[in-house]
Every structure is written in C-alpha cells, then in structure tokens.
Protein backbone atom coordinates (compact mmCIF):
# COMPACT_ATOMS: atom_id res chain seq x y z
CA UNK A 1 12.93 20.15 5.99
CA UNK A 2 12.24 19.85 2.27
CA UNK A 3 9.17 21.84 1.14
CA UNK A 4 7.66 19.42 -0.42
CA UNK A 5 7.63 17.01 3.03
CA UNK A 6 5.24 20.13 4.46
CA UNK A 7 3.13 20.19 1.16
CA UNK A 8 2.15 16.51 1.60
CA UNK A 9 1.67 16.86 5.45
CA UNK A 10 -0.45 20.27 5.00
CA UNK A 11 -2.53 17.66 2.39
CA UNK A 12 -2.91 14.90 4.67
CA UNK A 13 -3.60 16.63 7.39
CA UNK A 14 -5.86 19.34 5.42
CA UNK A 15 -8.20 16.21 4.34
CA UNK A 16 -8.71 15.00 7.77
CA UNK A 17 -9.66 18.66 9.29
CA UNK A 18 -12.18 18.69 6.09
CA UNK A 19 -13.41 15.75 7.01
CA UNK A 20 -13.22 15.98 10.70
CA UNK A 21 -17.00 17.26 11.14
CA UNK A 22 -18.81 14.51 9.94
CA UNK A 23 -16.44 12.29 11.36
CA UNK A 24 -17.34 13.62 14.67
CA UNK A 25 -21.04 13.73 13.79
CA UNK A 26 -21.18 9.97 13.22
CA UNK A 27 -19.34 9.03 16.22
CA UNK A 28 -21.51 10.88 18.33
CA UNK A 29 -24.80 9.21 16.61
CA UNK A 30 -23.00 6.27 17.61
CA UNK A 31 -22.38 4.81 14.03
CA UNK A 32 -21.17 1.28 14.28
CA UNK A 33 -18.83 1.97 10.84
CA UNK A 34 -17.11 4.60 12.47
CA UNK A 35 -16.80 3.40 16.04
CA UNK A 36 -15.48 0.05 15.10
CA UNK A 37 -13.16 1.87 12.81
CA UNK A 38 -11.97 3.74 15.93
CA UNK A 39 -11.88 0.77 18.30
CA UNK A 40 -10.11 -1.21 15.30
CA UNK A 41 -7.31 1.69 15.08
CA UNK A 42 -7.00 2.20 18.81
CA UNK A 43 -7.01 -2.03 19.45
CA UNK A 44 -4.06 -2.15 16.48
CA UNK A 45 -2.23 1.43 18.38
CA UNK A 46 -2.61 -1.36 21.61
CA UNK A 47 -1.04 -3.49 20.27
CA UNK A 48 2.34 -1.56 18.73
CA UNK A 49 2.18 -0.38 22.39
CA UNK A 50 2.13 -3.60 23.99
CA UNK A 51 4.95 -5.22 21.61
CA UNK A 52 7.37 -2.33 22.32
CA UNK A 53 7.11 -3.45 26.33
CA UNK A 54 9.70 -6.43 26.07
CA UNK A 55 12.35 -4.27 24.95
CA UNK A 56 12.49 -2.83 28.64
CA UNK A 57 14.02 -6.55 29.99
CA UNK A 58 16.31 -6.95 26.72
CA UNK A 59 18.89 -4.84 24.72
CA UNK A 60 19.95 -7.57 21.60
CA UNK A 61 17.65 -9.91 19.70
CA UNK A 62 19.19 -12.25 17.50
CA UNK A 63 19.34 -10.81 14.09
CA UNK A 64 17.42 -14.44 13.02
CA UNK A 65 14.92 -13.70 15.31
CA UNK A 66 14.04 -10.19 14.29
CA UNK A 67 14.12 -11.33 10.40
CA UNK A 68 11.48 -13.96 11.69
CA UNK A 69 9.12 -11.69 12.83
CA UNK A 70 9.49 -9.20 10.51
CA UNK A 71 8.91 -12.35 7.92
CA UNK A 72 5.73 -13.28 10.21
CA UNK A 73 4.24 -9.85 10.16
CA UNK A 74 4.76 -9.91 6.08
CA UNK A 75 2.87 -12.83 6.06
CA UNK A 76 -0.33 -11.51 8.18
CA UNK A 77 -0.10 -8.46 6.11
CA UNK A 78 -0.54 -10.93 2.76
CA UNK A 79 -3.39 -12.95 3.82
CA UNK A 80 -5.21 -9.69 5.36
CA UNK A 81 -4.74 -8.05 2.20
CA UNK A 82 -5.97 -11.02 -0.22
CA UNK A 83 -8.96 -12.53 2.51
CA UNK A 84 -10.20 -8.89 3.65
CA UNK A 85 -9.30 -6.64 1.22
CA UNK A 86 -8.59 -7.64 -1.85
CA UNK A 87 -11.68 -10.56 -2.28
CA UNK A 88 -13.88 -8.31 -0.63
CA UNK A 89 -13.46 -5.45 -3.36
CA UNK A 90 -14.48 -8.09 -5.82
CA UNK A 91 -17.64 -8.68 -4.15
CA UNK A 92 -18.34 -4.79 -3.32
CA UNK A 93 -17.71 -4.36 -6.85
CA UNK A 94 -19.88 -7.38 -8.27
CA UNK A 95 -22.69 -6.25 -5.91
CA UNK A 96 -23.14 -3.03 -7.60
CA UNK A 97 -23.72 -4.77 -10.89
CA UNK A 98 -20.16 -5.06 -12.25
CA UNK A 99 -19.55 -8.15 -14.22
CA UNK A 100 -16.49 -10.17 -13.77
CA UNK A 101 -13.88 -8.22 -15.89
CA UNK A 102 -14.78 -5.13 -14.67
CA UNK A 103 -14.69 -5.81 -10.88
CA UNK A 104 -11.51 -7.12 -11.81
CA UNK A 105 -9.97 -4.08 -13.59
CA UNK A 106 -11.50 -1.75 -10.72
CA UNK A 107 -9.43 -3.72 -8.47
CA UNK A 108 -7.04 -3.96 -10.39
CA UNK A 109 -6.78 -0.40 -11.31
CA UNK A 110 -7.07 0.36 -7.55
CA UNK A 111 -4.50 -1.84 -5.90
CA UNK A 112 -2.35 -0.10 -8.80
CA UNK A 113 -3.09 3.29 -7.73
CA UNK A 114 -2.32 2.81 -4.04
CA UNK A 115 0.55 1.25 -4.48
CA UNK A 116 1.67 4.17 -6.61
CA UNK A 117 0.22 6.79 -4.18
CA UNK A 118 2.58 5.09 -1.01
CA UNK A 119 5.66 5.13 -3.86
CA UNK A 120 5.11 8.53 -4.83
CA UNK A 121 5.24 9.80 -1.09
CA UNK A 122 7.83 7.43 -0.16
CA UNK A 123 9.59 9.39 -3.01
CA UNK A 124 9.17 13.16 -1.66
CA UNK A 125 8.98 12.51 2.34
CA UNK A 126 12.86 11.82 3.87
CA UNK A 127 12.59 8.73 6.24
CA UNK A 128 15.29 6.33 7.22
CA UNK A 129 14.70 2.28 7.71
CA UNK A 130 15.94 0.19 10.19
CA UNK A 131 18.78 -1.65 7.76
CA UNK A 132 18.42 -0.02 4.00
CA UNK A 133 19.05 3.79 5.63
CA UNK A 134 18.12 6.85 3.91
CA UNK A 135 15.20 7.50 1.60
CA UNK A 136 12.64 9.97 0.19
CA UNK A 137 13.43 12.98 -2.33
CA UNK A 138 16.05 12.90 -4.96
CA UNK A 139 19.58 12.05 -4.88
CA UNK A 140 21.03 15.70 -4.77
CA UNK A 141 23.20 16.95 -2.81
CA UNK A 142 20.16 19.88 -1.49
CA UNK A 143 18.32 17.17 -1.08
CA UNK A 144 20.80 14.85 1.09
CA UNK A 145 21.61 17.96 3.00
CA UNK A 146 17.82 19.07 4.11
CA UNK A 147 17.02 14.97 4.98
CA UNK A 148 20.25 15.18 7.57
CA UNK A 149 19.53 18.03 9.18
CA UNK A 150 16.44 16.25 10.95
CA UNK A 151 16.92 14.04 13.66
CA UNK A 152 17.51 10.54 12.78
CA UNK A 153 15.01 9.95 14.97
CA UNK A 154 12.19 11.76 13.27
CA UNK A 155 13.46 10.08 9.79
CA UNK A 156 12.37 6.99 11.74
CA UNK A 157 9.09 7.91 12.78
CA UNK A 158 8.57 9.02 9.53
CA UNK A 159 9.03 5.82 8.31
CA UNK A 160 7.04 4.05 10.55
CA UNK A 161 4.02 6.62 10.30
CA UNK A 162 4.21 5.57 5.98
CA UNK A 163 4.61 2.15 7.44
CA UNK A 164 1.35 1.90 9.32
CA UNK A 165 -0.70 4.61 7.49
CA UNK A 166 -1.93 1.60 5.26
CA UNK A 167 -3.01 -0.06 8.08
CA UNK A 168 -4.84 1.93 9.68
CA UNK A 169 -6.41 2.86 6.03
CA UNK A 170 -7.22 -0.53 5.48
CA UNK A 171 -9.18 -1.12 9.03
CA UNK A 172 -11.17 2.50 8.24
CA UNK A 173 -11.86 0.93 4.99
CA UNK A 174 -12.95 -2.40 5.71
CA UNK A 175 -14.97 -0.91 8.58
CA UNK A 176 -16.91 1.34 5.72
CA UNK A 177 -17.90 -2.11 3.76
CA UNK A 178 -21.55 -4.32 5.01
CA UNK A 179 -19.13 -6.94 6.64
CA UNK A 180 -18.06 -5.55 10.01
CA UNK A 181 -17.28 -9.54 11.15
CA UNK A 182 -14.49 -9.43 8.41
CA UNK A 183 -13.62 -6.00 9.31
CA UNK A 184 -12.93 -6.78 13.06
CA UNK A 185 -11.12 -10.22 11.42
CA UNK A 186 -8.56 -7.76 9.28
CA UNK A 187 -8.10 -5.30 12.64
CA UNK A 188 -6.86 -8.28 14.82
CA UNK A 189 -5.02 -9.87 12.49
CA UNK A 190 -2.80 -6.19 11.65
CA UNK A 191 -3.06 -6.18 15.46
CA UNK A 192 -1.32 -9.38 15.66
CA UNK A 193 1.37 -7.98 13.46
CA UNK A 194 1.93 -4.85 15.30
CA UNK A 195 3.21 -6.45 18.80
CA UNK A 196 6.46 -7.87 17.19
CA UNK A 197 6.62 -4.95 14.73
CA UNK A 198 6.41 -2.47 17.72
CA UNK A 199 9.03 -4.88 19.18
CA UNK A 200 11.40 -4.67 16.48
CA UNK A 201 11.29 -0.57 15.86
CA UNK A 202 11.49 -0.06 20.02
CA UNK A 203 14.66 -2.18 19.51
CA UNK A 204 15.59 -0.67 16.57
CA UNK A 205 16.13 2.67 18.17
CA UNK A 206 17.91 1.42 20.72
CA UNK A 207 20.35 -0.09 18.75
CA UNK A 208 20.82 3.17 16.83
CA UNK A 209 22.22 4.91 20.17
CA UNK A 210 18.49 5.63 21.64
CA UNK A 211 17.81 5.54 25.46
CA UNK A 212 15.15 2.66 26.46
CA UNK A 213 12.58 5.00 27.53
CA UNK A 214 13.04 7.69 24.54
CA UNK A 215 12.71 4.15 21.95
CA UNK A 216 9.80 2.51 23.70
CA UNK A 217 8.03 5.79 24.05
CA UNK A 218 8.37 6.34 19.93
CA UNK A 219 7.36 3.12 19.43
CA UNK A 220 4.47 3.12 21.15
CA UNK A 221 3.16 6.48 19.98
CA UNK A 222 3.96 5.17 16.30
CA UNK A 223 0.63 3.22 16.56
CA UNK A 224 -2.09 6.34 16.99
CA UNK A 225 -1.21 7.11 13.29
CA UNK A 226 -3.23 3.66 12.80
CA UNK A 227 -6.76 5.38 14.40
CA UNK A 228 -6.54 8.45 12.97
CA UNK A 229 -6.35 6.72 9.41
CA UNK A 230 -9.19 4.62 10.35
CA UNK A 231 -11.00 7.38 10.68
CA UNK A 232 -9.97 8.64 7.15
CA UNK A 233 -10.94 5.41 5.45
CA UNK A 234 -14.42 5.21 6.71
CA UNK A 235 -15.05 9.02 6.11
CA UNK A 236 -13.93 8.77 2.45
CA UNK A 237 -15.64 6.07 1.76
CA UNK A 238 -18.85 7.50 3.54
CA UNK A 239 -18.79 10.41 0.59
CA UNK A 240 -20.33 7.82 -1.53
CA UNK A 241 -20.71 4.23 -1.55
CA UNK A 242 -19.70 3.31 -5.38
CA UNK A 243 -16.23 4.20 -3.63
CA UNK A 244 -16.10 1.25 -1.35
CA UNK A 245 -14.41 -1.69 -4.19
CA UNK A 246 -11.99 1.66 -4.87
CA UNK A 247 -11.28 2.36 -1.22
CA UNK A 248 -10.47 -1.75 -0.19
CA UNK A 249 -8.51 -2.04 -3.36
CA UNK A 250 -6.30 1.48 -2.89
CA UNK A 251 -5.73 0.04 0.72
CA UNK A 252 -4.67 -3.45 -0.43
CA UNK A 253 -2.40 -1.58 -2.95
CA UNK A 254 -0.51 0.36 -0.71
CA UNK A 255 -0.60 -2.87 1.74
CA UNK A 256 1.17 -4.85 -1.15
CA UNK A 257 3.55 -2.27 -1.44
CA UNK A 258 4.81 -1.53 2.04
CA UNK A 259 5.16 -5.60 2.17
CA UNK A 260 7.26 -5.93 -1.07
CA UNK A 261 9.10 -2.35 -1.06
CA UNK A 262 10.02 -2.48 3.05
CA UNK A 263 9.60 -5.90 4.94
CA UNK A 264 10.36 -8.51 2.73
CA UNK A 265 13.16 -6.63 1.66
CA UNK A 266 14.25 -5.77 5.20
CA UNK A 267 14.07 -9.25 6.14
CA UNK A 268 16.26 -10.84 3.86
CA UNK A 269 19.45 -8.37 3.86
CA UNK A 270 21.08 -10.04 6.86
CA UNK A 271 20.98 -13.59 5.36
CA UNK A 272 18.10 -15.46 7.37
CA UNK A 273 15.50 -16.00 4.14
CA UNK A 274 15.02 -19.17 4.93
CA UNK A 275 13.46 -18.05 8.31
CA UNK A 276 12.07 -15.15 7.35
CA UNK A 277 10.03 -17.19 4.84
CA UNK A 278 9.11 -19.38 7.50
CA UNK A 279 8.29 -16.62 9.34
CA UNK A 280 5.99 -15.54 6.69
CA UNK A 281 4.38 -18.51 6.01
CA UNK A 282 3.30 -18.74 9.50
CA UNK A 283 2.14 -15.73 9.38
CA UNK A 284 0.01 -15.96 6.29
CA UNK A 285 -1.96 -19.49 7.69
CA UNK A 286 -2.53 -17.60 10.74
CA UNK A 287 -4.27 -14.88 9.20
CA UNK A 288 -5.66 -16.85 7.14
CA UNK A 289 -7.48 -19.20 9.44
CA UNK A 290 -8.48 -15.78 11.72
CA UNK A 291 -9.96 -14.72 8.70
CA UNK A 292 -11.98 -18.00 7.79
CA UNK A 293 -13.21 -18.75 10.77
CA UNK A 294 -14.47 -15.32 11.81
C-alpha cells in the first residue's frame, strides 16, 4: 500500500481520536447537536444497509435502471447541497455581520476548498469505481504496481468510504448550525439516496465476481463511515462558531465534487443520459420539496 494512503488515514483518523473526548463528553450531556448528528449518520448507515437487501432476490439490473438511480441519487445530492448547505452558509455567514459579498466569497472560497480537499485525496488514496476503474496516485508504474496488489475489493470500499465521507460531513455539519429542522431535512434526504446507492455498490460487487453475502455485507458496512463523519463535522465546528458558514460550505464543496467527478460521470458512460437526467431531475424536486416543507 502506497505510503502516502497510510499518511492520510493516520490524519483522518488522528483528528477524530483528538477530537474523540469532547465528542464523547457532549453525547453523554446529551447535546442535541451531537446526538442528532449521530442519529442522522446512523439513520443514513440504515439506509445503505437497507438498499443493499434487494440484491439477495436479484443478480442483473438493467444497466438503464442502475444509470437511473445513480442519476436520482445525483439529483438529491444537488438540491441537499444548494437548500441545506449551500443557502444556509449564506445565512450563517450574514448572521455574523458579513455583508453580501463577503458571505458570498466565504462560501465561495469554501465550497472551493472542499472540493479541492476530496480531489487532492482522491489523487493520493488508490480506489477503483464501479465503470471508470482505477484511480488515486500517479500514473507510474510503482504506483500501478502498489494499487494492484490490494484486493479489488478494498479499492472499492475505498471508494465508497471517499464517496460517503461528504455525507456524513455534511449531516455533522448541518447538525452544528441553529437549524436542526433543516438538518434532519438534509439527513433524510442523503438517506433517501443511500438505499439505491447501497443497491447499486452490493450489485456492483457481485458483478465483479463477489459472492452475495461477501457484496451485501460490504455494502452495508460502507454506510458507518457516514456516523463517524457526523461526528467529525459537529466537533469541528464546535471549536468555534465563526467556523460554521466555513464548515457547510467545505461540505457542499466536496458534495459538488463527488456529484460532478463520480456520479454524473458514472451515469452517463453506458449511454442512458437521457434517463439518468430524468433520474436526476426527480431526484432534485424530491429533495427539494423534503427540504421546503420541513
């Protein structure tokens, strides 16, 4: 495994261990900003769970089909990022006395930097997708050679773990912010996007040479990455609260980048754009509407 795969793990999981005591301290006062952070992750971890369960009755989905939903989980991803991350950062950001341009360019400036931050570890960590194949480090030989001597299957959960990172970022985050009502809107609606995304990966396994139980079981353990970065996001945020337009914009960032740079992308190789952008639309109104009327 390349070294610099265990230098961003030993950072990642070095932060949470820092952070881990007052983590625990809040849950245990019973803060509702943590504990719906946690009940956000684990309800969005549910759901990846729950999606993976059809592929028990079914081997082959129609490559349409699985373009659809990926499409349709783009699109909840989009609205969730613009209703309850995105807008909200403006507002966090007015609130403590920014004017209009410079809530802007803080949110600007942060959806910038997290989408950089998920590029620059997409860059250094090997993981494999679904249809576009191998990724992370440079092109070298060296470099070829150490990605290939892990499992495929690890370069897969790899790539769902920087797949739903985000996520769970974004639900810590949101959770941090005054408006726990929107909060629990963006954890259902990343929920709702999880069942056919654990759907698709549990098949996607499968279809790679994977035994049923060995596929499902991946997929559903994919989802407790989403918690633990819940956790993250509210405890980062809690260091100070001139962090919180930062935090929801950095989230929506690396939101907007796992939907342009992996899904959309994803969905459209096989030749079904048409219903993947239905898909997508679909998707988007949905969340849209969850988010309104909440």
């Amino acid at each position: 495994m390349a070294l610099r795969y265990w230098v961003v793990l030993t950072i990642l999981i070095g932060g949470f261990v820092a952070l881990l005591p007052g983590i625990y301290m809040r849950l245990a006062a019973g803060d509702p900003h943590m504990t719906g952070a946690l009940l956000g992750g684990l309800f969005a971890a549910g759901a990846t769970a729950l999606g993976t369960i059809p592929a028990i009755l079914t081997r082959q989905l129609s490559q349409r089909l699985i373009d659809t939903l990926m499409g349709f989980g783009a699109g909840v991803m989009l609205a969730a990022t613009s209703f309850s991350l995105i807008i909200p950062a403006l507002d966090a950001a007015a609130d403590q006395g920014a004017g209009s341009w410079l809530a802007g360019g803080i949110v600007g400036g942060g959806i910038i930097l997290g989408a950089l931050g998920l590029l620059m570890i997409e860059r250094v960590v090997p993981h494999e997708h679904f249809v576009k194949g191998l990724e992370g480090g440079a092109r070298s030989e060296t470099n070829i050679e150490q990605a290939t001597r892990l499992k495929r299957v690890w370069l897969f959960v790899t790539a769902i773990v920087l797949h739903n990172f985000p996520e769970g970022m974004a639900i810590g985050v949101s959770f941090a912010g005054p408006d726990l009502v929107g909060a629990k809107a963006l954890a259902v609606g990343i929920a709702i996007q999880d069942i056919p995304e654990g759907f698709v990966v549990a098949l996607a396994l499968m279809s790679v040479g994977y035994s049923k139980g060995l596929a499902i079981g991946v997929g559903a353990l994919s989802g407790l990455v989403e918690p633990v970065a819940a956790l993250l996001g509210v405890a980062l945020i809690g260091l100070s609260v001139h962090l919180l337009p930062w935090g929801l914009a950095i989230a929506a960032g690396a939101m907007l980048f796992v939907i342009s740079h992996e899904i959309i992308p994803e969905s459209h190789r096989a030749g079904h754009e048409s219903w993947a952008t239905g898909g997508l639309i679909i998707g988007f109104v949905l969340m849209m509407l969850l988010d309104t009327a909440l």
